[in-house]
C-alpha atoms as a PDB file:
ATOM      1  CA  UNK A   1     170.760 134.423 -61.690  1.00  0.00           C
ATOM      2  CA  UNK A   2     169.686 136.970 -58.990  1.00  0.00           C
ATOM      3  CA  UNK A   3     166.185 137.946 -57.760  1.00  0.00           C
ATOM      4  CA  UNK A   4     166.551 140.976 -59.020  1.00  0.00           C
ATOM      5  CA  UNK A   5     167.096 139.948 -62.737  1.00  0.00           C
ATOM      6  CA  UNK A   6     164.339 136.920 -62.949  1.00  0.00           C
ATOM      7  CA  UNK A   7     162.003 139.949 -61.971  1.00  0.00           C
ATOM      8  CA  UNK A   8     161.259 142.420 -64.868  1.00  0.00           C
ATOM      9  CA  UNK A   9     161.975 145.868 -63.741  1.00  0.00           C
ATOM     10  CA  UNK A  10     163.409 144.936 -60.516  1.00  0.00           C
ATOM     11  CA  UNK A  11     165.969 146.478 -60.143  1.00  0.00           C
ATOM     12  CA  UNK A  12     164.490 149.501 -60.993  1.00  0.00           C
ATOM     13  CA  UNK A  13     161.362 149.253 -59.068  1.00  0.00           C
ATOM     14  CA  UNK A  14     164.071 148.804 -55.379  1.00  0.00           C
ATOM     15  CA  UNK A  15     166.230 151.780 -56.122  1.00  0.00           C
ATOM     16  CA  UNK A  16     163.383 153.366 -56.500  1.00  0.00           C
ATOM     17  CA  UNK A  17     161.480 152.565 -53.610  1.00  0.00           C
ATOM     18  CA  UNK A  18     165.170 152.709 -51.497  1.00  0.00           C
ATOM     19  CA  UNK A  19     165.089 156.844 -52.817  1.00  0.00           C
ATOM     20  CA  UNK A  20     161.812 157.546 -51.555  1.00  0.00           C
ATOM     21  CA  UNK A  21     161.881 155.593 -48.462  1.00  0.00           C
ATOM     22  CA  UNK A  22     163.653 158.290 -46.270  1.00  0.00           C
ATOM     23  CA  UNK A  23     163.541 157.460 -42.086  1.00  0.00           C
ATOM     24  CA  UNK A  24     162.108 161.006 -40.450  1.00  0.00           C
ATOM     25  CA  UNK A  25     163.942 161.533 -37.215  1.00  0.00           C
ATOM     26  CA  UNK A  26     162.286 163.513 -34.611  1.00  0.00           C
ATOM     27  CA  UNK A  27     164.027 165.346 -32.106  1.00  0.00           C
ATOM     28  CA  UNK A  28     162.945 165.550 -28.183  1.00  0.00           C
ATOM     29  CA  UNK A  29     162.562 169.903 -29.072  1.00  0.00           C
ATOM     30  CA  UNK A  30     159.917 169.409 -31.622  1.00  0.00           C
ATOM     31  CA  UNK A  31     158.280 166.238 -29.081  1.00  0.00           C
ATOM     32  CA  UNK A  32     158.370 168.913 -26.680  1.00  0.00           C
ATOM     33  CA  UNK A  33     156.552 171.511 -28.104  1.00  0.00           C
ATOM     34  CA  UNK A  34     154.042 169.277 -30.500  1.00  0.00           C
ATOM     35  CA  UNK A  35     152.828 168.252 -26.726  1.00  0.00           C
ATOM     36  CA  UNK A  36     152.472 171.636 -25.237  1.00  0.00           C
ATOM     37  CA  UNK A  37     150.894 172.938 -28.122  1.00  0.00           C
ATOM     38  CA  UNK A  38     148.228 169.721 -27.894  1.00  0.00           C
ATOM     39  CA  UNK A  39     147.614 170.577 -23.866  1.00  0.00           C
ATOM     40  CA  UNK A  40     146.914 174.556 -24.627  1.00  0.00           C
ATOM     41  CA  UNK A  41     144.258 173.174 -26.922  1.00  0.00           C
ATOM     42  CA  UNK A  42     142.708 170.949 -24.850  1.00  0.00           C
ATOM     43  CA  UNK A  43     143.218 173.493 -21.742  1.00  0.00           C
ATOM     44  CA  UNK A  44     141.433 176.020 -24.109  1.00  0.00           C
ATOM     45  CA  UNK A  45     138.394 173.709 -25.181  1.00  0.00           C
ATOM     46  CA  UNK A  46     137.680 172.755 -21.820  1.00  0.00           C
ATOM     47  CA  UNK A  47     138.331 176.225 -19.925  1.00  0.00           C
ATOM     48  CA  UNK A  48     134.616 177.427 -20.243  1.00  0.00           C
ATOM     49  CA  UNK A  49     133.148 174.064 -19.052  1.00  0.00           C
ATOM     50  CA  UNK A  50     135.548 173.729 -16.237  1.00  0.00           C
ATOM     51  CA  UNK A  51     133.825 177.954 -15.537  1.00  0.00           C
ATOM     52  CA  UNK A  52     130.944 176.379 -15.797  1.00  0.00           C
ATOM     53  CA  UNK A  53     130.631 173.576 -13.007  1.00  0.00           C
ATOM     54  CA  UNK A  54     128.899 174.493  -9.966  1.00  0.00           C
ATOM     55  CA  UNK A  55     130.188 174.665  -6.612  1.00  0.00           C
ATOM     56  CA  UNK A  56     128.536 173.652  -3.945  1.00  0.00           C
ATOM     57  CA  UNK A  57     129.216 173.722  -0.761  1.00  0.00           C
ATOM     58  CA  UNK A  58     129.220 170.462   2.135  1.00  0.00           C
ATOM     59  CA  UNK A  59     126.355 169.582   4.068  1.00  0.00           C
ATOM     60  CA  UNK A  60     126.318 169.570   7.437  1.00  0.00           C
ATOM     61  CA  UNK A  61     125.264 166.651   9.556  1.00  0.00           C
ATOM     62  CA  UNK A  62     121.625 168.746  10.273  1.00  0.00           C
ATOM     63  CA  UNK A  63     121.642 169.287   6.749  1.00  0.00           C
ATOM     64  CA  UNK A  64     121.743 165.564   5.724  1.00  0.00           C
ATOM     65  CA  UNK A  65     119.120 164.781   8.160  1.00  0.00           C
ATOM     66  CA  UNK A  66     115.822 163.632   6.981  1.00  0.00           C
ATOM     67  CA  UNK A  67     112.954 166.528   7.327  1.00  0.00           C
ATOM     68  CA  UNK A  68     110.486 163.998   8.586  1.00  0.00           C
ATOM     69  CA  UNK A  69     111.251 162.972  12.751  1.00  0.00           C
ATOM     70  CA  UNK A  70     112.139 159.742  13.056  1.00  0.00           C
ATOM     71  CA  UNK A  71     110.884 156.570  15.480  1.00  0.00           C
ATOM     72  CA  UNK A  72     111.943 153.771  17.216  1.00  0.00           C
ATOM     73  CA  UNK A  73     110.162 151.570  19.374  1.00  0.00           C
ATOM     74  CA  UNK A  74     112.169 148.728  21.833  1.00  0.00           C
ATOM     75  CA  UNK A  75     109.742 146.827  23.400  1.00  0.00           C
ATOM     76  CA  UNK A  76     111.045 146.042  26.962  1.00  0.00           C
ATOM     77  CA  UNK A  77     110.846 142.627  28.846  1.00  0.00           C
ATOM     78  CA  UNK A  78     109.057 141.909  32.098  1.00  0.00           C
ATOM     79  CA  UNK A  79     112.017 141.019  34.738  1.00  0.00           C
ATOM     80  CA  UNK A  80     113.337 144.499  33.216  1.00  0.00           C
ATOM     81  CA  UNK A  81     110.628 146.743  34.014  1.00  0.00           C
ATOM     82  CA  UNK A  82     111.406 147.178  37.911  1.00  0.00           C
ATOM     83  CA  UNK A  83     115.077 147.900  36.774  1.00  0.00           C
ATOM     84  CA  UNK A  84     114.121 150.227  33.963  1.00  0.00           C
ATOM     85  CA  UNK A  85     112.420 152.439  36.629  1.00  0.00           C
ATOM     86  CA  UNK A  86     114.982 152.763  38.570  1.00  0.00           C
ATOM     87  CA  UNK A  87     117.813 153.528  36.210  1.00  0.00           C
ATOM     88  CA  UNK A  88     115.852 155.711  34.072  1.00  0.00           C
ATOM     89  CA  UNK A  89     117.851 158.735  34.582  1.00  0.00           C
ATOM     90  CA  UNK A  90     121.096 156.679  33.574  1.00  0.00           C
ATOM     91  CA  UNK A  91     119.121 155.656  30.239  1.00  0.00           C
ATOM     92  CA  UNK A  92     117.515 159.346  29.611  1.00  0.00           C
ATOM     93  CA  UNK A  93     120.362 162.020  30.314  1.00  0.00           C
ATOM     94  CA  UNK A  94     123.048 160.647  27.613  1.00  0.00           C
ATOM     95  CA  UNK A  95     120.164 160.388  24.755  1.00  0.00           C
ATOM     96  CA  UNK A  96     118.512 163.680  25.673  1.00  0.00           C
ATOM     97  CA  UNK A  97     121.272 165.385  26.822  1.00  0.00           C
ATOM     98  CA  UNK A  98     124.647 163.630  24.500  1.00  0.00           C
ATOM     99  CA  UNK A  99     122.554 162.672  21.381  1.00  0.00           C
ATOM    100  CA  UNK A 100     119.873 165.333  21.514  1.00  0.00           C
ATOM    101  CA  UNK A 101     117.090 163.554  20.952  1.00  0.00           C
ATOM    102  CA  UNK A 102     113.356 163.075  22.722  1.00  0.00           C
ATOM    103  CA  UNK A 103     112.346 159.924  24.466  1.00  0.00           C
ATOM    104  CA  UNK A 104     109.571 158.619  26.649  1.00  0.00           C
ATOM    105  CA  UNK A 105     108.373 155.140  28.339  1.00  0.00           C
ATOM    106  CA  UNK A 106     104.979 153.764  27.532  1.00  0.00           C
ATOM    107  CA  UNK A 107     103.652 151.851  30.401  1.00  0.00           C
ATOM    108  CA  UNK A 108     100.767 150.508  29.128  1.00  0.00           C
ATOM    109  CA  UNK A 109     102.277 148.574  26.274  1.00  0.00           C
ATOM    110  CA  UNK A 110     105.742 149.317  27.858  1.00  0.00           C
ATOM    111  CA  UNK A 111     107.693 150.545  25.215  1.00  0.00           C
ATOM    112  CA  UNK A 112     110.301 152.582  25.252  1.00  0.00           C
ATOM    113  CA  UNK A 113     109.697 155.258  22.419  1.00  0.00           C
ATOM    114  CA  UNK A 114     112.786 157.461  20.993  1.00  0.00           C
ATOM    115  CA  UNK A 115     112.166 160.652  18.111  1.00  0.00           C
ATOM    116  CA  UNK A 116     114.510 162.966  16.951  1.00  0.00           C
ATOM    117  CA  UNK A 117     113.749 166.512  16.567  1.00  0.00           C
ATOM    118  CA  UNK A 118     114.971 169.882  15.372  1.00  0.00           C
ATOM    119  CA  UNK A 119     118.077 169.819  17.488  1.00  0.00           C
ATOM    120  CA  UNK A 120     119.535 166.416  16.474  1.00  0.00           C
ATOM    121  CA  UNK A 121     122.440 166.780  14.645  1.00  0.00           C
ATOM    122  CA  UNK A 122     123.805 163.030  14.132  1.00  0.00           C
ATOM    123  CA  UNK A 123     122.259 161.464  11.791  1.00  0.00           C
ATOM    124  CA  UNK A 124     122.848 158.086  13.299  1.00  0.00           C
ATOM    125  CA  UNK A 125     122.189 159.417  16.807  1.00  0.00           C
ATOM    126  CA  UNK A 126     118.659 157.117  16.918  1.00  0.00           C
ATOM    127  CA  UNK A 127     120.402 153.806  15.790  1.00  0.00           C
ATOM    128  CA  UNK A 128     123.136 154.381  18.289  1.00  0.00           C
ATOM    129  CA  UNK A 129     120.252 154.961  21.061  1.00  0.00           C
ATOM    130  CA  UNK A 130     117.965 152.508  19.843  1.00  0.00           C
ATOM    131  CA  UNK A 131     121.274 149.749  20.469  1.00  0.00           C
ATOM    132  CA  UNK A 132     121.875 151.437  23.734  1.00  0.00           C
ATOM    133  CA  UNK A 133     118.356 150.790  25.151  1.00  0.00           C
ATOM    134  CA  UNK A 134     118.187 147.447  23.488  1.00  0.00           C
ATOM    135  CA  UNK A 135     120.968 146.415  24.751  1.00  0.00           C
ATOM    136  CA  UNK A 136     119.921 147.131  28.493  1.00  0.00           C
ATOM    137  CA  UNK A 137     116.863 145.305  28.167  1.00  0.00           C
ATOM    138  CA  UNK A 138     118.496 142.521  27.134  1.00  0.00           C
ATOM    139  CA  UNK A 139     120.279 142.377  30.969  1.00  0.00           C
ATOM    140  CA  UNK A 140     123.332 144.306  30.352  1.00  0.00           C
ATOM    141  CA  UNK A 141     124.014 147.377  33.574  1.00  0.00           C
ATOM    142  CA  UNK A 142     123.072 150.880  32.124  1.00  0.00           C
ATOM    143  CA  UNK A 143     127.268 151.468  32.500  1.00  0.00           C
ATOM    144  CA  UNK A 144     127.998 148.471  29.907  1.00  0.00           C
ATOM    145  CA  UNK A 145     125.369 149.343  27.788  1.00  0.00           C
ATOM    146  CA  UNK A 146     126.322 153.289  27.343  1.00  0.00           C
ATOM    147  CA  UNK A 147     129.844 152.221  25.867  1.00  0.00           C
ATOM    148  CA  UNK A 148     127.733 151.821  22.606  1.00  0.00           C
ATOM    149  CA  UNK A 149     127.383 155.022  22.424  1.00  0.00           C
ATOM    150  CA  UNK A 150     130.959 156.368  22.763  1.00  0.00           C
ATOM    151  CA  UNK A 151     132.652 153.633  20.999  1.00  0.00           C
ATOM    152  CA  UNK A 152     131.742 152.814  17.427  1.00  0.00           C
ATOM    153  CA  UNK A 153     133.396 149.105  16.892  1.00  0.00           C
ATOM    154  CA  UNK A 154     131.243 147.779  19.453  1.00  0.00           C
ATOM    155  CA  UNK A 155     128.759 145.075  18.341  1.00  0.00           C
ATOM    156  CA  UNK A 156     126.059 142.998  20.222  1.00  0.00           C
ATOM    157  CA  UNK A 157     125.269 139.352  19.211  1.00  0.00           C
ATOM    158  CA  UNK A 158     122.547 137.100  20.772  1.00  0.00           C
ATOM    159  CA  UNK A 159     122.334 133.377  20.461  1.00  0.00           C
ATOM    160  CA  UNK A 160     120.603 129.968  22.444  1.00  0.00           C
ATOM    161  CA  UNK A 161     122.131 127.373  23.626  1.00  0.00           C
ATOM    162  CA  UNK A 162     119.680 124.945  21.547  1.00  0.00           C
ATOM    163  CA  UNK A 163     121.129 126.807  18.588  1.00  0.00           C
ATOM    164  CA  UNK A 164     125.101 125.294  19.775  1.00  0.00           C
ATOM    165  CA  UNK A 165     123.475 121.755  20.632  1.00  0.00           C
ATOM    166  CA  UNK A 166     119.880 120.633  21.276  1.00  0.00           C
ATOM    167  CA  UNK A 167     119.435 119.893  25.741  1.00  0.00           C
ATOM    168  CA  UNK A 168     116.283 119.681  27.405  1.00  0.00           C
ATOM    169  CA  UNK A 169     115.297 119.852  31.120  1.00  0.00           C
ATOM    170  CA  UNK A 170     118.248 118.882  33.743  1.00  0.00           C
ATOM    171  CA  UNK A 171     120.939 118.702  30.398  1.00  0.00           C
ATOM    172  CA  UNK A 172     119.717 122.458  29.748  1.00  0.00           C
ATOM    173  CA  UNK A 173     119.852 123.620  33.364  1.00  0.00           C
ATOM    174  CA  UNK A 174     123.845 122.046  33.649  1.00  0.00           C
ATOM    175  CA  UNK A 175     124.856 123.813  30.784  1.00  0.00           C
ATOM    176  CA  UNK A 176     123.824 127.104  31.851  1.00  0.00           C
ATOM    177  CA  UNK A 177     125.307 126.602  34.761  1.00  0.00           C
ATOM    178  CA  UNK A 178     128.605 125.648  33.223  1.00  0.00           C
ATOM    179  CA  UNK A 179     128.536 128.775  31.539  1.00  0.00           C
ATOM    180  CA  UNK A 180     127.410 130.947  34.841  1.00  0.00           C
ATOM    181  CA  UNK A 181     129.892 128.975  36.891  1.00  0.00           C
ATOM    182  CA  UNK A 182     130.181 129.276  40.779  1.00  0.00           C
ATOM    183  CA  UNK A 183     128.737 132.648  42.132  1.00  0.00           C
ATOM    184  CA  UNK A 184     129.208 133.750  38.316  1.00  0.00           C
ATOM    185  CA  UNK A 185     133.061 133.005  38.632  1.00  0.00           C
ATOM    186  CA  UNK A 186     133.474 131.386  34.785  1.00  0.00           C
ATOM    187  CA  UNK A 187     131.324 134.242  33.582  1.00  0.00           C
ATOM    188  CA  UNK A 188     133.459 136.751  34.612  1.00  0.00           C
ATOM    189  CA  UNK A 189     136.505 134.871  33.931  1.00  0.00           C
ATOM    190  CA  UNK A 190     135.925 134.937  30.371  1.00  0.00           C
ATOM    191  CA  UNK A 191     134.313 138.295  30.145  1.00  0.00           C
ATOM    192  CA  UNK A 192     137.719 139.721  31.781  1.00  0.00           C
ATOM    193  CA  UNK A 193     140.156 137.342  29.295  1.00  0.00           C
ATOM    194  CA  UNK A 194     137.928 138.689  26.316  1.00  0.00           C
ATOM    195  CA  UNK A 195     137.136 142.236  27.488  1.00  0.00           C
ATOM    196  CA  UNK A 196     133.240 141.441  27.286  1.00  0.00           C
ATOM    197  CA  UNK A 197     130.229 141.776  28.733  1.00  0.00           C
ATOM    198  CA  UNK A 198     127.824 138.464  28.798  1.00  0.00           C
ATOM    199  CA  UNK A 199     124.439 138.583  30.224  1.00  0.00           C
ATOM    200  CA  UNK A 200     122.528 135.256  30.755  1.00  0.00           C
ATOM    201  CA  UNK A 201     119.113 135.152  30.068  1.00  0.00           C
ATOM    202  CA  UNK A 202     117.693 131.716  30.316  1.00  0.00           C
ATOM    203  CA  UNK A 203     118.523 129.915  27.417  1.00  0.00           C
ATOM    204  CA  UNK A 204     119.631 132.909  25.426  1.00  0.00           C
ATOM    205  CA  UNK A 205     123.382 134.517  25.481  1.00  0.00           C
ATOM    206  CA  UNK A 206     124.261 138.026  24.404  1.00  0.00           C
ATOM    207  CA  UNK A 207     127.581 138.901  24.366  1.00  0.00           C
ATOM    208  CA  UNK A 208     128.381 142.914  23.771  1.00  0.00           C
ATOM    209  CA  UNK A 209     132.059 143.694  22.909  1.00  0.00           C
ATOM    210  CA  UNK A 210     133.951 144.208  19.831  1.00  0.00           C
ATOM    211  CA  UNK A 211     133.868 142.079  16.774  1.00  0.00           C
ATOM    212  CA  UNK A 212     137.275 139.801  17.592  1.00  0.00           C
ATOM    213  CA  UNK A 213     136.645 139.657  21.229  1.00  0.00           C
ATOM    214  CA  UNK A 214     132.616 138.613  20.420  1.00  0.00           C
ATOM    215  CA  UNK A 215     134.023 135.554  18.654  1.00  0.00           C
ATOM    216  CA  UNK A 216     136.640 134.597  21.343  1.00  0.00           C
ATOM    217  CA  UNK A 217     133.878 134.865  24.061  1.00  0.00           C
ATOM    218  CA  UNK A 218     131.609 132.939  22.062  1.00  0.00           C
ATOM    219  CA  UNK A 219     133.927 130.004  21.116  1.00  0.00           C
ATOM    220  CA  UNK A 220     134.668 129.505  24.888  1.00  0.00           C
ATOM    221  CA  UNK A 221     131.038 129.449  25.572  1.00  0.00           C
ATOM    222  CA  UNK A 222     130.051 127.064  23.280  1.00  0.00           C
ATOM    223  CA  UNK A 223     133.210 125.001  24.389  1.00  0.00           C
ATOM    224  CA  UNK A 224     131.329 125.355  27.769  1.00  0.00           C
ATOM    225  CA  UNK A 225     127.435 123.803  26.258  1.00  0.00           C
ATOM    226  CA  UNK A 226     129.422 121.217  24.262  1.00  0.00           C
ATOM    227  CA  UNK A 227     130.927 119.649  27.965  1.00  0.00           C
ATOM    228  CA  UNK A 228     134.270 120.979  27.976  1.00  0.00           C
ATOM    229  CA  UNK A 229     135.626 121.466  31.950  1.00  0.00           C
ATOM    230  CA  UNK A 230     136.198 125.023  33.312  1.00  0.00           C
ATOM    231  CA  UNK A 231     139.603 124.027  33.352  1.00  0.00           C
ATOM    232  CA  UNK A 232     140.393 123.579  29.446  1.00  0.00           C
ATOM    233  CA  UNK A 233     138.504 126.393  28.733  1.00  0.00           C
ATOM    234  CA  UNK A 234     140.333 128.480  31.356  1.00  0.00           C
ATOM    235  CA  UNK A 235     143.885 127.615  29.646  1.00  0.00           C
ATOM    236  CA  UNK A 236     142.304 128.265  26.353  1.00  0.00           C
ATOM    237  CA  UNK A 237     141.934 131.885  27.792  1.00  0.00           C
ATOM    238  CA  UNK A 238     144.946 132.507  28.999  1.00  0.00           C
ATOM    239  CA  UNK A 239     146.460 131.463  25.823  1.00  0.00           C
ATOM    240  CA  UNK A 240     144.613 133.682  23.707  1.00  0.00           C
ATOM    241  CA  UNK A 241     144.688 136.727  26.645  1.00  0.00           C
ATOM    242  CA  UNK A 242     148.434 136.630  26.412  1.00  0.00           C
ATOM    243  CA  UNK A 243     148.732 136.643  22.869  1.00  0.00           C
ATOM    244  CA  UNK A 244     146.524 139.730  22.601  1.00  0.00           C
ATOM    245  CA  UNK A 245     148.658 141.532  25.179  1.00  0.00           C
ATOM    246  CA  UNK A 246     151.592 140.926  22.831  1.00  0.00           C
ATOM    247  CA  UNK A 247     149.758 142.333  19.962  1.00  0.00           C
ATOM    248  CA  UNK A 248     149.192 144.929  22.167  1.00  0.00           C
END
């Protein structure tokens, strides 16, 4: 016996539900135009909101500017005070005259003070100046130290020697001069291989350069406190100096 006699009414029940069951085919014409019928709506519905929205127009960088003047302060060291007088024209025409803005030295609690005023136009003309005065008080030439301002990847880091490995008294003294070299000849060896500027100051280092050449510099200097010879590190150098020109 079938399935469709044991059921009562089968039969019946599938023809019928075989009539009705019809597949609806539609074609890509009536797709077409059910969907560009849908996107006039929608255009329409939207069309006075879209009217609507205001337009504004962009800032300028005076504009964006904050209305009240802004300050910074760089305190400057004592072995840089005699230098600081005599390049002060190198330090004051590029921020007065290149980033528009007002500064002055304090001599009694000799600080360099920088403002903006009405005709600064950057708004990140004060950081930039505040780095570039910084920077020469931490013993970089006024000539290093402008490059800050006309070259935006350039970064300055500071670090001690203690911070590498902890020397005291005649350990401390050899490792700075490991890192100074004869007459300052492993200092500029590895400020030339890197394209860097180092400035020694005691037992601090500041390297200024970009942020790939910073760390190159840096891990040759440390090489140098940790009692690697000039010679190593020199190789290192030209290892890494000749794979950059390739790069290049």
């Amino acid at each position: 016996m079938s399935l469709l006699e044991r059921m009562p009414g089968g039969s019946s029940k599938m023809a019928e539900s075989m009539d009705t069951d019809d597949d609806i085919v539609i074609t890509t014409e009536q797709l077409a135009t059910t969907i560009s019928k849908a996107t006039q709506s929608i255009g329409a519905s939207s069309g006075p909101a879209a009217a609507d929205k205001p337009d504004f127009a962009p800032l300028s960088a005076k504009d964006m500017r904050n209305k009240r003047n802004e300050f910074r302060r760089i305190r400057v060291p004592p072995h840089r005070f005699s230098p600081l007088k005599n390049d002060w024209l190198k330090i004051y025409s590029p921020i007065v005259e290149y980033l528009k803005l007002q500064i002055r030295m304090n001599p009694k609690s000799r600080v360099i003070e920088i403002k903006t005023c009405a005709e600064t136009e950057d708004v990140g003309a004060i950081q930039k100046a505040a780095d570039f005065v910084r920077a020469y008080c931490l013993g970089f030439t006024a000539e290093d130290s402008l490059a800050l301002l006309r070259m935006e990847d350039l970064y300055l880091e500071s670090f001690e020697i203690k911070d590498v490995k902890t020397l005291n008294g005649d350990h401390l003294s050899r490792a700075i001069g490991r890192i100074a070299g004869k007459d300052g000849k492993t200092k500029y060896t590895i400020e030339n291989a890197t394209k860097t500027r180092i400035s020694l100051a005691d037992s601090k280092i500041h390297i200024l350069g970009t942020f790939q050449n910073i760390k190159i510099a840096r891990d040759a200097v440390v090489s140098l406190i940790l009692g690697s010879p000039p010679g190593k590190v020199y190789s290192n150098l030209r290892i890494i100096a000749s794979r950059m020109k390739e790069r290049i």
